[in-house]
Protein backbone atom coordinates (compact mmCIF):
# COMPACT_ATOMS: atom_id res chain seq x y z
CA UNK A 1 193.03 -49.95 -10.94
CA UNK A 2 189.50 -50.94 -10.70
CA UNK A 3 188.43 -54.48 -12.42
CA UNK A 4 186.42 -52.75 -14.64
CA UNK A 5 189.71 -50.84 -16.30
CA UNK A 6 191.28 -54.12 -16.16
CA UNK A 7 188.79 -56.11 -18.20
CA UNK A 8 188.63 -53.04 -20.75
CA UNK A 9 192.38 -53.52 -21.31
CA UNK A 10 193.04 -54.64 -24.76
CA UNK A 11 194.26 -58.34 -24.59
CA UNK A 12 197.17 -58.08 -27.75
CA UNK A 13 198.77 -55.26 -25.23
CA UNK A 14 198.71 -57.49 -22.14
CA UNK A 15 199.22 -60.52 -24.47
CA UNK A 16 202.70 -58.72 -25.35
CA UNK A 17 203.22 -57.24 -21.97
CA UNK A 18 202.93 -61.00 -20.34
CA UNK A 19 205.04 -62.95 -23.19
CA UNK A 20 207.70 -59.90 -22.88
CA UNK A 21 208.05 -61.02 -19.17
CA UNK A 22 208.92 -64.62 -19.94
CA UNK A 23 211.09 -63.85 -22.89
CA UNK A 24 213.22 -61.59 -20.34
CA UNK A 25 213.52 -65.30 -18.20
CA UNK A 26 214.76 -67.24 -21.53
CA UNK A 27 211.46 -68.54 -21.87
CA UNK A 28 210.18 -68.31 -25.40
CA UNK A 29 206.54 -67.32 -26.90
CA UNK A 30 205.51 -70.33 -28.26
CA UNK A 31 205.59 -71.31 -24.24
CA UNK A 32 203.67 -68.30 -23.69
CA UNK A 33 201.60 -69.27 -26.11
CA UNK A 34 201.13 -73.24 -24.73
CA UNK A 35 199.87 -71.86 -21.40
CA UNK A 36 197.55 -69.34 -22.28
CA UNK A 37 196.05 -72.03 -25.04
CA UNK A 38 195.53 -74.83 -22.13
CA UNK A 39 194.13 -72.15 -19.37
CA UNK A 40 191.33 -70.96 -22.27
CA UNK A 41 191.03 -73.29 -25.00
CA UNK A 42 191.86 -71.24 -27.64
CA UNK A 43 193.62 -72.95 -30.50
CA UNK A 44 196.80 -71.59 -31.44
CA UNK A 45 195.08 -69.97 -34.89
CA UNK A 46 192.72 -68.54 -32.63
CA UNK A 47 194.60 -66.59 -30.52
CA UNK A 48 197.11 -65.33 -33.36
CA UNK A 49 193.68 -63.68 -34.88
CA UNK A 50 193.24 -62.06 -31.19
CA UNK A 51 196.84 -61.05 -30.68
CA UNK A 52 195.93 -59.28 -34.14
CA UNK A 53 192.96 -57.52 -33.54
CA UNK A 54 191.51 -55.55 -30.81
CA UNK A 55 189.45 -57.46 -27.68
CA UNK A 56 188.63 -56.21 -24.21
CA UNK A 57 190.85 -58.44 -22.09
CA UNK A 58 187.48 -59.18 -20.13
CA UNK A 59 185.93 -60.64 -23.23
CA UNK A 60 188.84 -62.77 -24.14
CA UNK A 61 187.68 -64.81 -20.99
CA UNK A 62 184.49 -64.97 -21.46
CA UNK A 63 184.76 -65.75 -24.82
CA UNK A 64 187.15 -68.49 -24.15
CA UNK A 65 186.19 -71.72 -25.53
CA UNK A 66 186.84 -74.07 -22.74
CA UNK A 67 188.60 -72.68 -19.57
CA UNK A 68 190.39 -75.52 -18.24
CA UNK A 69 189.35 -77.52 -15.09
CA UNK A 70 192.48 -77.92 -13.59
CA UNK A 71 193.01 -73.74 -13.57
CA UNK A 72 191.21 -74.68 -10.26
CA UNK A 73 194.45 -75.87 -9.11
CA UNK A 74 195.92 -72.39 -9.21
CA UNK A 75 197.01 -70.97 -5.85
CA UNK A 76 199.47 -69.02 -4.74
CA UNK A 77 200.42 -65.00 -4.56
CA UNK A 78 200.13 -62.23 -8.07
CA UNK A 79 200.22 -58.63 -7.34
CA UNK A 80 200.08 -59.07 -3.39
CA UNK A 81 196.89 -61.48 -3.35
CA UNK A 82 196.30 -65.00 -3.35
CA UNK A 83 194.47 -66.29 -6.77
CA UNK A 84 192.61 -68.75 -4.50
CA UNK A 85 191.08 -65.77 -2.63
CA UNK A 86 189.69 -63.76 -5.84
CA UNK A 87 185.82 -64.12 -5.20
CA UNK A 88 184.87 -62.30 -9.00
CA UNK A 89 185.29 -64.65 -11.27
CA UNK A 90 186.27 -63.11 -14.24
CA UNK A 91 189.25 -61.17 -12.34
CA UNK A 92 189.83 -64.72 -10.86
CA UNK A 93 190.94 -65.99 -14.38
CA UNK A 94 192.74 -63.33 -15.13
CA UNK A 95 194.70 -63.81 -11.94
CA UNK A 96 195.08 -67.13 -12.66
CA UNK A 97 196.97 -66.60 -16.29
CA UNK A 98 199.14 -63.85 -14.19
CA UNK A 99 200.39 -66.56 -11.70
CA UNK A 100 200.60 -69.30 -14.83
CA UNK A 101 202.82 -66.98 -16.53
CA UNK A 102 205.34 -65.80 -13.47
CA UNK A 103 205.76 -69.67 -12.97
CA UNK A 104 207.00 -69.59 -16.41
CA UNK A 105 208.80 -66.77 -15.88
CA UNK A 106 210.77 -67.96 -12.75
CA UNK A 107 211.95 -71.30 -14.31
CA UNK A 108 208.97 -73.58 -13.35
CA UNK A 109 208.50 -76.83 -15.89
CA UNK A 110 206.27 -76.85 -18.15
CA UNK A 111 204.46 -80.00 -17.06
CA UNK A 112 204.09 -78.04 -13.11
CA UNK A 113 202.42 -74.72 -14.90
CA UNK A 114 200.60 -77.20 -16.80
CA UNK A 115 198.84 -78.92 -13.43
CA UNK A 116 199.90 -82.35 -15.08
């Protein structure tokens, strides 16, 4: 899939898709929710309104009101490639919520995901 169909994707589809993956762990939306709030600064009002209505996943990052510094941190393998090697930015990010949210998903602590 080319980034282009990925940043077309509408996020309240991949917002389900993702907290559907750490739900099937026995890890519970309003975690979901806690990561995806410190990676993009959305408040939690904020992104209920998105998961509502329809955004281009590409623009939910863009849009995002302060991506968090410490994403940087980020490394490690989603979908075969290393997070830390993505040279677009944009697909970067979304990489980087991918990798936040198997960490979640394979038992992790919250304050690890978190980079704290």
């Amino acid at each position: 899939m080319t980034n282009e169909k990925v940043y077309q994707m509408d996020f309240s589809k991949i917002y389900h898709l993702l907290a559907d993956k750490a739900m099937k762990k026995g890890r519970t939306k309003e975690e979901v929710d806690t990561v995806i709030r410190w990676l993009t600064g959305y408040s939690q009002s904020q992104l209920e309104e998105l998961i509502e209505k329809s955004m281009p996943y590409g623009e939910f990052f863009q849009k995002a009101p302060q991506l968090n510094e410490n994403r940087l941190l980020i490394k490690g393998v989603v979908c075969g490639v290393r997070v830390e090697n993505v040279e677009e930015p944009l697909m970067r990010e979304i990489r980087c919520l991918d990798k936040l949210i198997d960490e979640l998903a394979r038992g992790k602590s919250m304050d690890k995901i978190l980079r704290k």
